[in-house]
PDB file of N, CA and C in Angstrom:
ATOM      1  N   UNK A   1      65.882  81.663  94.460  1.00  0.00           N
ATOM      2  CA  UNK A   1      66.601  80.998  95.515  1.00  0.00           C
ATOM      3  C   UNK A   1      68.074  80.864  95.096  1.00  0.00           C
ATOM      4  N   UNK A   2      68.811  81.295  95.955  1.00  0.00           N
ATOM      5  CA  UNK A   2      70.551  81.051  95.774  1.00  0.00           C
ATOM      6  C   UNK A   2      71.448  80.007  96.380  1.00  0.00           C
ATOM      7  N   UNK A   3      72.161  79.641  95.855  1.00  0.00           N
ATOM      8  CA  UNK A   3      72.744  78.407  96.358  1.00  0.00           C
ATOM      9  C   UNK A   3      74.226  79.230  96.770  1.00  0.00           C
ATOM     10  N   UNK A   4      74.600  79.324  98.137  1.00  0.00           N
ATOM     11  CA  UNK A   4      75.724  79.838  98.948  1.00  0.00           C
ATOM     12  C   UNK A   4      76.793  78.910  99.563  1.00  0.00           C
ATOM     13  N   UNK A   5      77.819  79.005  99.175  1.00  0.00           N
ATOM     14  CA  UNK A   5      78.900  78.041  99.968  1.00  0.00           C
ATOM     15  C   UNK A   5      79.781  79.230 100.060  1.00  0.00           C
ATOM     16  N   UNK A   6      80.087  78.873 101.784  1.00  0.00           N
ATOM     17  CA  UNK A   6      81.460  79.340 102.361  1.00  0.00           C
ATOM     18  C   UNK A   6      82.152  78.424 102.668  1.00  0.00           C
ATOM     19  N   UNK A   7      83.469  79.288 102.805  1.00  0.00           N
ATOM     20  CA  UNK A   7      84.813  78.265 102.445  1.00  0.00           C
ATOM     21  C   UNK A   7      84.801  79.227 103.755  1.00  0.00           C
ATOM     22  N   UNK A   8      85.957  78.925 104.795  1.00  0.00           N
ATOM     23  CA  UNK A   8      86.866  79.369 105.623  1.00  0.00           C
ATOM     24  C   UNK A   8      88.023  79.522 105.222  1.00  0.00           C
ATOM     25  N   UNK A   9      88.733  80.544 104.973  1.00  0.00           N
ATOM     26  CA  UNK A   9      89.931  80.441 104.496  1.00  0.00           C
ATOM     27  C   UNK A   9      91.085  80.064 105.548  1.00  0.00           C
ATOM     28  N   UNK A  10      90.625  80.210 106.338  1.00  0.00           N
ATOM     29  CA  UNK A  10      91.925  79.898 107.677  1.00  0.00           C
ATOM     30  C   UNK A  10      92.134  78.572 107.306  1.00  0.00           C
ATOM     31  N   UNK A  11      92.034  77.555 106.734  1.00  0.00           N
ATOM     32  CA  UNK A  11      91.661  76.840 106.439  1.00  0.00           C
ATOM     33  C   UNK A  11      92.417  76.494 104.872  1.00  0.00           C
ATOM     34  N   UNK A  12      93.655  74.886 104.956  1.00  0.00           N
ATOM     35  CA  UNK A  12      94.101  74.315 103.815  1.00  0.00           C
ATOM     36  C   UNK A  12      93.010  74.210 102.947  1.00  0.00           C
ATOM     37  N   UNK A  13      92.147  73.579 103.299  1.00  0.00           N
ATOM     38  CA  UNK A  13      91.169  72.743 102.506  1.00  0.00           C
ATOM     39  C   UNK A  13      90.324  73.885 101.951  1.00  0.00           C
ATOM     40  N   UNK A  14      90.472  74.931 102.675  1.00  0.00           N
ATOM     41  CA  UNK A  14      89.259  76.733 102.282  1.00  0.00           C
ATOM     42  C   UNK A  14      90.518  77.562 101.012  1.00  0.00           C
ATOM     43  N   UNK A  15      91.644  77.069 101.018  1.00  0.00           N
ATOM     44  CA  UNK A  15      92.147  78.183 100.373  1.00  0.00           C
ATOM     45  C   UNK A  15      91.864  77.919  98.482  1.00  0.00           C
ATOM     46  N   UNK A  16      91.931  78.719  98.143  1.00  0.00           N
ATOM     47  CA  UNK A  16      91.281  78.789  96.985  1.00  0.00           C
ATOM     48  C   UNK A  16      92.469  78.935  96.089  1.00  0.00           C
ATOM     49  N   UNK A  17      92.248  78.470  94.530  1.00  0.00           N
ATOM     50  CA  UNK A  17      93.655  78.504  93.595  1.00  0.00           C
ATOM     51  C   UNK A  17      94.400  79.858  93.509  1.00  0.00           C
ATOM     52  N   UNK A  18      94.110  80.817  93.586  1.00  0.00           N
ATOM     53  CA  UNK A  18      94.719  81.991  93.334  1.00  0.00           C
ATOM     54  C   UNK A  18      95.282  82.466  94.711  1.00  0.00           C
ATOM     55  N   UNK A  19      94.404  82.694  95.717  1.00  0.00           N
ATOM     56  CA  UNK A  19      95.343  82.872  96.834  1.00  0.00           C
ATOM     57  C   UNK A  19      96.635  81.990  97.206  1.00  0.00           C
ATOM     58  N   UNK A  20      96.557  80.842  96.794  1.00  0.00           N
ATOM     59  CA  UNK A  20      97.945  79.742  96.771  1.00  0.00           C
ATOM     60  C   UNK A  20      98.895  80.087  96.092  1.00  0.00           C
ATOM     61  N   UNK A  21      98.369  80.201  94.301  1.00  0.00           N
ATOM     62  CA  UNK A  21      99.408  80.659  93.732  1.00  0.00           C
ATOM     63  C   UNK A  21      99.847  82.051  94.513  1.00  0.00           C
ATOM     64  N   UNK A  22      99.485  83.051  94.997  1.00  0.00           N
ATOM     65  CA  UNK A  22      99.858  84.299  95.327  1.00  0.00           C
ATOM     66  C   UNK A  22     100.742  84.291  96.455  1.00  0.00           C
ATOM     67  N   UNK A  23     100.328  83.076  97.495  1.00  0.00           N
ATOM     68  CA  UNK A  23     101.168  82.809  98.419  1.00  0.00           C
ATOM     69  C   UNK A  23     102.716  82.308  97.976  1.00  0.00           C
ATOM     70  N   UNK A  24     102.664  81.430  96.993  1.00  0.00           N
ATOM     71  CA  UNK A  24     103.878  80.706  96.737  1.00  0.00           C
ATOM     72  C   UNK A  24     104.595  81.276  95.931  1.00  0.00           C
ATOM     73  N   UNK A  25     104.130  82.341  95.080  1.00  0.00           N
ATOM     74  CA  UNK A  25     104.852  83.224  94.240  1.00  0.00           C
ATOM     75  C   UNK A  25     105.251  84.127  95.612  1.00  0.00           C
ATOM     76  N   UNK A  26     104.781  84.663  96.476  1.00  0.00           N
ATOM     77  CA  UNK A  26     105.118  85.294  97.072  1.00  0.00           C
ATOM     78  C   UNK A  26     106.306  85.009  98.400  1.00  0.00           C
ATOM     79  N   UNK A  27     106.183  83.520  98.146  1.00  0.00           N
ATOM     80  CA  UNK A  27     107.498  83.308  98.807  1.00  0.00           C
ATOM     81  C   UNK A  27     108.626  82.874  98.404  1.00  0.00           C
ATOM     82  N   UNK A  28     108.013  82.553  96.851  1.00  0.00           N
ATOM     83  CA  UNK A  28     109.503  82.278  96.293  1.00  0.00           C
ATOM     84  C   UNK A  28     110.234  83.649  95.589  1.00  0.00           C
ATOM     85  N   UNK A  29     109.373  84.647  95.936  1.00  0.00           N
ATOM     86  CA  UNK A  29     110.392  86.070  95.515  1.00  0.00           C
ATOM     87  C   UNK A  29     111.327  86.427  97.105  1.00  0.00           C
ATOM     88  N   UNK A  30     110.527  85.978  98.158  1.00  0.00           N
ATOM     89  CA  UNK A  30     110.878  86.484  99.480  1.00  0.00           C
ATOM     90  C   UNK A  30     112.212  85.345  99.464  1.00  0.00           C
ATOM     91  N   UNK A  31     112.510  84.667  99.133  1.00  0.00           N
ATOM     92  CA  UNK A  31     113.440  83.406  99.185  1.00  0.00           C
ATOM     93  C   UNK A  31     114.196  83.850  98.021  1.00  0.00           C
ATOM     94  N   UNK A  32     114.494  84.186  97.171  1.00  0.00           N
ATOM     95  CA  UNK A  32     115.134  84.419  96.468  1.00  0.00           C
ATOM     96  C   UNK A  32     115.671  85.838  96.708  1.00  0.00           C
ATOM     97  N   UNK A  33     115.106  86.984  97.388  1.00  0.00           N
ATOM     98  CA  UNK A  33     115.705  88.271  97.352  1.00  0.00           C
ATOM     99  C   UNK A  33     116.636  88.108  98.559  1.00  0.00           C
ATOM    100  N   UNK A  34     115.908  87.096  99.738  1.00  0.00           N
ATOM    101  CA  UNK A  34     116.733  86.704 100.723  1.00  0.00           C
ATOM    102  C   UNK A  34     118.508  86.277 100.640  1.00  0.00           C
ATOM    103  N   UNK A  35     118.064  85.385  99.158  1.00  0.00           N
ATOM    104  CA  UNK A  35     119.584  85.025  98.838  1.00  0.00           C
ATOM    105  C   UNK A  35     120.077  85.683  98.412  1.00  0.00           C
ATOM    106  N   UNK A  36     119.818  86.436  97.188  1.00  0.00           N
ATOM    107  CA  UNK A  36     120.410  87.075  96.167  1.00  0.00           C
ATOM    108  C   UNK A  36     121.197  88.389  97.116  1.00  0.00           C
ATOM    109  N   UNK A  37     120.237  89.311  97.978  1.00  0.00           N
ATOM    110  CA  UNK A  37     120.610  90.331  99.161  1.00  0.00           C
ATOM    111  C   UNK A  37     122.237  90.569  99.231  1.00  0.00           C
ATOM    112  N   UNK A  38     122.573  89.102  99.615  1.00  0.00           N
ATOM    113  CA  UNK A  38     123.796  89.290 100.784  1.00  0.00           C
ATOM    114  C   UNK A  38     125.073  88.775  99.642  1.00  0.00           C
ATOM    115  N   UNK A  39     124.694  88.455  98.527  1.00  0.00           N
ATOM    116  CA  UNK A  39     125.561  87.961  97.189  1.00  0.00           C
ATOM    117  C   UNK A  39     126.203  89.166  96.652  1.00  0.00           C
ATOM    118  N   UNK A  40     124.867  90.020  96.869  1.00  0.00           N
ATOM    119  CA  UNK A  40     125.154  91.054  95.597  1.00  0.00           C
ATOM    120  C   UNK A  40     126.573  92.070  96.431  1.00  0.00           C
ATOM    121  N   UNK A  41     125.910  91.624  97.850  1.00  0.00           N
ATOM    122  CA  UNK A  41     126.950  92.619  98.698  1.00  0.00           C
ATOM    123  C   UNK A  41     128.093  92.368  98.681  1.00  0.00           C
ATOM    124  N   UNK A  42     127.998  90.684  98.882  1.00  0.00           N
ATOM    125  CA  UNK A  42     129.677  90.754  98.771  1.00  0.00           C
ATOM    126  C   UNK A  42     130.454  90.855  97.910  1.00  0.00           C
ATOM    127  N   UNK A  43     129.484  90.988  96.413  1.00  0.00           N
ATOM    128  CA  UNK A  43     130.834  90.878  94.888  1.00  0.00           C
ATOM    129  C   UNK A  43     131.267  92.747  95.131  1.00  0.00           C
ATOM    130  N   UNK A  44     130.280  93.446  96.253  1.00  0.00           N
ATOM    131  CA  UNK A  44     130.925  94.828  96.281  1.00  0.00           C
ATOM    132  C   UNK A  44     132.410  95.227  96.811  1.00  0.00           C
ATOM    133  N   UNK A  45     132.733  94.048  97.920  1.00  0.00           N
ATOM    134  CA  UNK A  45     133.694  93.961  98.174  1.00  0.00           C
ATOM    135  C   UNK A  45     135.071  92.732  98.565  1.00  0.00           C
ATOM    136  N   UNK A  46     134.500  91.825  96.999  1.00  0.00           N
ATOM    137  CA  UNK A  46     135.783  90.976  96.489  1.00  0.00           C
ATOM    138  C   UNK A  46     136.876  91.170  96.168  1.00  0.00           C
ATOM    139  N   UNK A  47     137.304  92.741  96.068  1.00  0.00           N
ATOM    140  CA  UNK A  47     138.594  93.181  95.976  1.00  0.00           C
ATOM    141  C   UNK A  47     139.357  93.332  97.574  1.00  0.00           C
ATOM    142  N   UNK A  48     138.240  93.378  98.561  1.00  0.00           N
ATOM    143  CA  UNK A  48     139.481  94.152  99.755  1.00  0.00           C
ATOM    144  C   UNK A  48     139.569  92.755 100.431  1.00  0.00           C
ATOM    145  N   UNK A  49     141.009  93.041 100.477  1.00  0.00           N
ATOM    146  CA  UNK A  49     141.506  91.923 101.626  1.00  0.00           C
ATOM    147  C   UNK A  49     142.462  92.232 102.729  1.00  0.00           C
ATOM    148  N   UNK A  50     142.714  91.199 103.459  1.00  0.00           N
ATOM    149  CA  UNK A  50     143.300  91.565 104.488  1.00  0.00           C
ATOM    150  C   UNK A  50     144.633  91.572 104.286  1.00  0.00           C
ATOM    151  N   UNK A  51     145.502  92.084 105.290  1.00  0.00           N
ATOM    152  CA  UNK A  51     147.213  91.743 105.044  1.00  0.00           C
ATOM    153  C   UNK A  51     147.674  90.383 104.918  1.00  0.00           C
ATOM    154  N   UNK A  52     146.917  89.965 105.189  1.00  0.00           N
ATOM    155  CA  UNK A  52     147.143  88.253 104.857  1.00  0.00           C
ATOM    156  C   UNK A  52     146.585  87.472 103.864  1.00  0.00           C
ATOM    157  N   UNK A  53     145.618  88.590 102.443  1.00  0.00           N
ATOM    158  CA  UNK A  53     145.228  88.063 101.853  1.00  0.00           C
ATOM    159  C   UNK A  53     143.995  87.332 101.997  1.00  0.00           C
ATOM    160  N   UNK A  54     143.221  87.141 103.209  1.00  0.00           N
ATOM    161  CA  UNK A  54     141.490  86.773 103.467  1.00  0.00           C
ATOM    162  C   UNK A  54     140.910  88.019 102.600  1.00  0.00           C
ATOM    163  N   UNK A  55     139.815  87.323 102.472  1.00  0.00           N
ATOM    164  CA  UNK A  55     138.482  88.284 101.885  1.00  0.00           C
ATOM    165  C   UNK A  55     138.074  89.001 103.590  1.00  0.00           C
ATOM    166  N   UNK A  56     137.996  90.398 103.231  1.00  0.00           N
ATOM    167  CA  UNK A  56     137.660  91.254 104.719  1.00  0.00           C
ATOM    168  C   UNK A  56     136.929  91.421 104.466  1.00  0.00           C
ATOM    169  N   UNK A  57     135.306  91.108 104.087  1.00  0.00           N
ATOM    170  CA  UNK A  57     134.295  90.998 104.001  1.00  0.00           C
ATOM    171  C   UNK A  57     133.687  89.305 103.500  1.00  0.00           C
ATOM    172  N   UNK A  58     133.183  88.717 104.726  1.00  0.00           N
ATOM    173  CA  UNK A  58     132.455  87.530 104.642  1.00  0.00           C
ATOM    174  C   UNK A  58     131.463  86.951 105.327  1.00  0.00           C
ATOM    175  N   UNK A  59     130.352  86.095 104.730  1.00  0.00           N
ATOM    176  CA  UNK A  59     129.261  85.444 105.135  1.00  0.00           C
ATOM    177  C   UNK A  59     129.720  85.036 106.741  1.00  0.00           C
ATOM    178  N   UNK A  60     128.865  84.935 107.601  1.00  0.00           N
ATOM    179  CA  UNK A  60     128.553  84.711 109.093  1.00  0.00           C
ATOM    180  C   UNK A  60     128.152  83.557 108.924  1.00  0.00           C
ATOM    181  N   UNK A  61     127.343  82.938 108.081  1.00  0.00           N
ATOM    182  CA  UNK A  61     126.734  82.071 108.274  1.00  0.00           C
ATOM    183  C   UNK A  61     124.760  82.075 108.098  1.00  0.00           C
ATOM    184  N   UNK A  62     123.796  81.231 108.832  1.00  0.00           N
ATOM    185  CA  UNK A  62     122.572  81.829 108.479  1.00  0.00           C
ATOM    186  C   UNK A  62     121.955  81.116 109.901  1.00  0.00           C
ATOM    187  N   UNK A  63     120.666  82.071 110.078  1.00  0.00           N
ATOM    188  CA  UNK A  63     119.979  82.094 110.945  1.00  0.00           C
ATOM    189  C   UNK A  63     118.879  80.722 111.123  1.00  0.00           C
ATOM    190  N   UNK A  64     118.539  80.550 111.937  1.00  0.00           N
ATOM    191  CA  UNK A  64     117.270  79.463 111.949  1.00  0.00           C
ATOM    192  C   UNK A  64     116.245  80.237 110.972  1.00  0.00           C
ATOM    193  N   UNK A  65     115.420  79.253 110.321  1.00  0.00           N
ATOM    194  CA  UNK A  65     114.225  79.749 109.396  1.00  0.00           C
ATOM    195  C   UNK A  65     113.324  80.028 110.640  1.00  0.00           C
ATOM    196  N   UNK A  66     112.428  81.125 109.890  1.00  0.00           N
ATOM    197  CA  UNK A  66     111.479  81.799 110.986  1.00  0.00           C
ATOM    198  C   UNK A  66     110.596  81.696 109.657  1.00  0.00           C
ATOM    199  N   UNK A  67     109.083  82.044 110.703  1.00  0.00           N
ATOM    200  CA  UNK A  67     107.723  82.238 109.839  1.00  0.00           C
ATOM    201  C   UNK A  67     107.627  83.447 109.448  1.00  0.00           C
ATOM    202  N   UNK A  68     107.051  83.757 108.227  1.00  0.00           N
ATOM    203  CA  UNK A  68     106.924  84.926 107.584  1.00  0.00           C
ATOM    204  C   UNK A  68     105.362  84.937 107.937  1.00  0.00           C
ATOM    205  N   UNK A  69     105.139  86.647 108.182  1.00  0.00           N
ATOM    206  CA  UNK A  69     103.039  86.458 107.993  1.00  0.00           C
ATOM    207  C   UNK A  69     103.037  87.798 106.670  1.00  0.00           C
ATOM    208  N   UNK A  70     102.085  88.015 105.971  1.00  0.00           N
ATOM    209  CA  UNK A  70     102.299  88.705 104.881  1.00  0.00           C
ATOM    210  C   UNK A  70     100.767  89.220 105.211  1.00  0.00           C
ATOM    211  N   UNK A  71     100.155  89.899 104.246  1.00  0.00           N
ATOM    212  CA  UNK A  71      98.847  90.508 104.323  1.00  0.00           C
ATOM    213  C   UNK A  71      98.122  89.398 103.761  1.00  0.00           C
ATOM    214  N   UNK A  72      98.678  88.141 103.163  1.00  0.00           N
ATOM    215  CA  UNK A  72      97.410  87.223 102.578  1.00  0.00           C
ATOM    216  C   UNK A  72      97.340  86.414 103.775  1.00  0.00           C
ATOM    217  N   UNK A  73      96.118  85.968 104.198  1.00  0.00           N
ATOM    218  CA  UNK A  73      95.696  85.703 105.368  1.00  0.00           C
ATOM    219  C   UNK A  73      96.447  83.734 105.403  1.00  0.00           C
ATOM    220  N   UNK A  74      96.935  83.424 106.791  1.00  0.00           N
ATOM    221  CA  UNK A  74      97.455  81.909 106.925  1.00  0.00           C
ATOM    222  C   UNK A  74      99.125  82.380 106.696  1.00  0.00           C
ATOM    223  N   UNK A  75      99.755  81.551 106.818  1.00  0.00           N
ATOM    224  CA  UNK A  75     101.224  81.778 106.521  1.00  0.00           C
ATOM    225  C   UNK A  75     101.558  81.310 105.637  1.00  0.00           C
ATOM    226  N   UNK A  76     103.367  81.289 105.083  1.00  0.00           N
ATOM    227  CA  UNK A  76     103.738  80.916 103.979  1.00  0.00           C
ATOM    228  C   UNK A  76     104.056  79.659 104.088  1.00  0.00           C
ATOM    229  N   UNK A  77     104.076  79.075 105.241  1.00  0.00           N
ATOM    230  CA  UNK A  77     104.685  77.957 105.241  1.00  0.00           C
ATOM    231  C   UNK A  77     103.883  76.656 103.910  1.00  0.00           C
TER     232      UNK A  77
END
């Protein structure tokens, strides 16, 4: 005789230690490449400026946070 427990993973209380860690490692690389991205771009062009001396290449600003869905099942949030 076997003793069977299912978990639901859709489900906080179903997710299991390793899928968590995998989630949160996986969003703190997605959060960090996010930043790092648009950094690396601009030290490419800290030399050009304008006739007036502005940096002619600069940050816009940033978007509303949106949900990420990834292949591990539930979101990152």
């Amino acid at each position: 005789m076997t003793n069977n427990t299912v978990i639901d993973p859709g489900t906080p209380e179903g997710i299991d230690p390793l899928t968590e860690l995998l989630r949160s490692g996986a969003k703190q690389l997605i959060t960090e490449a996010v930043q790092v991205e648009p950094d690396e771009l601009m030290r490419q062009y800290d030399d050009q400026k304008t006739t007036d001396g502005c940096q002619r290449v600069v940050h816009s600003g940033h978007h509303p946070e949106r949900e990420s869905i990834t292949g591990v099942r539930g979101h990152l949030n």
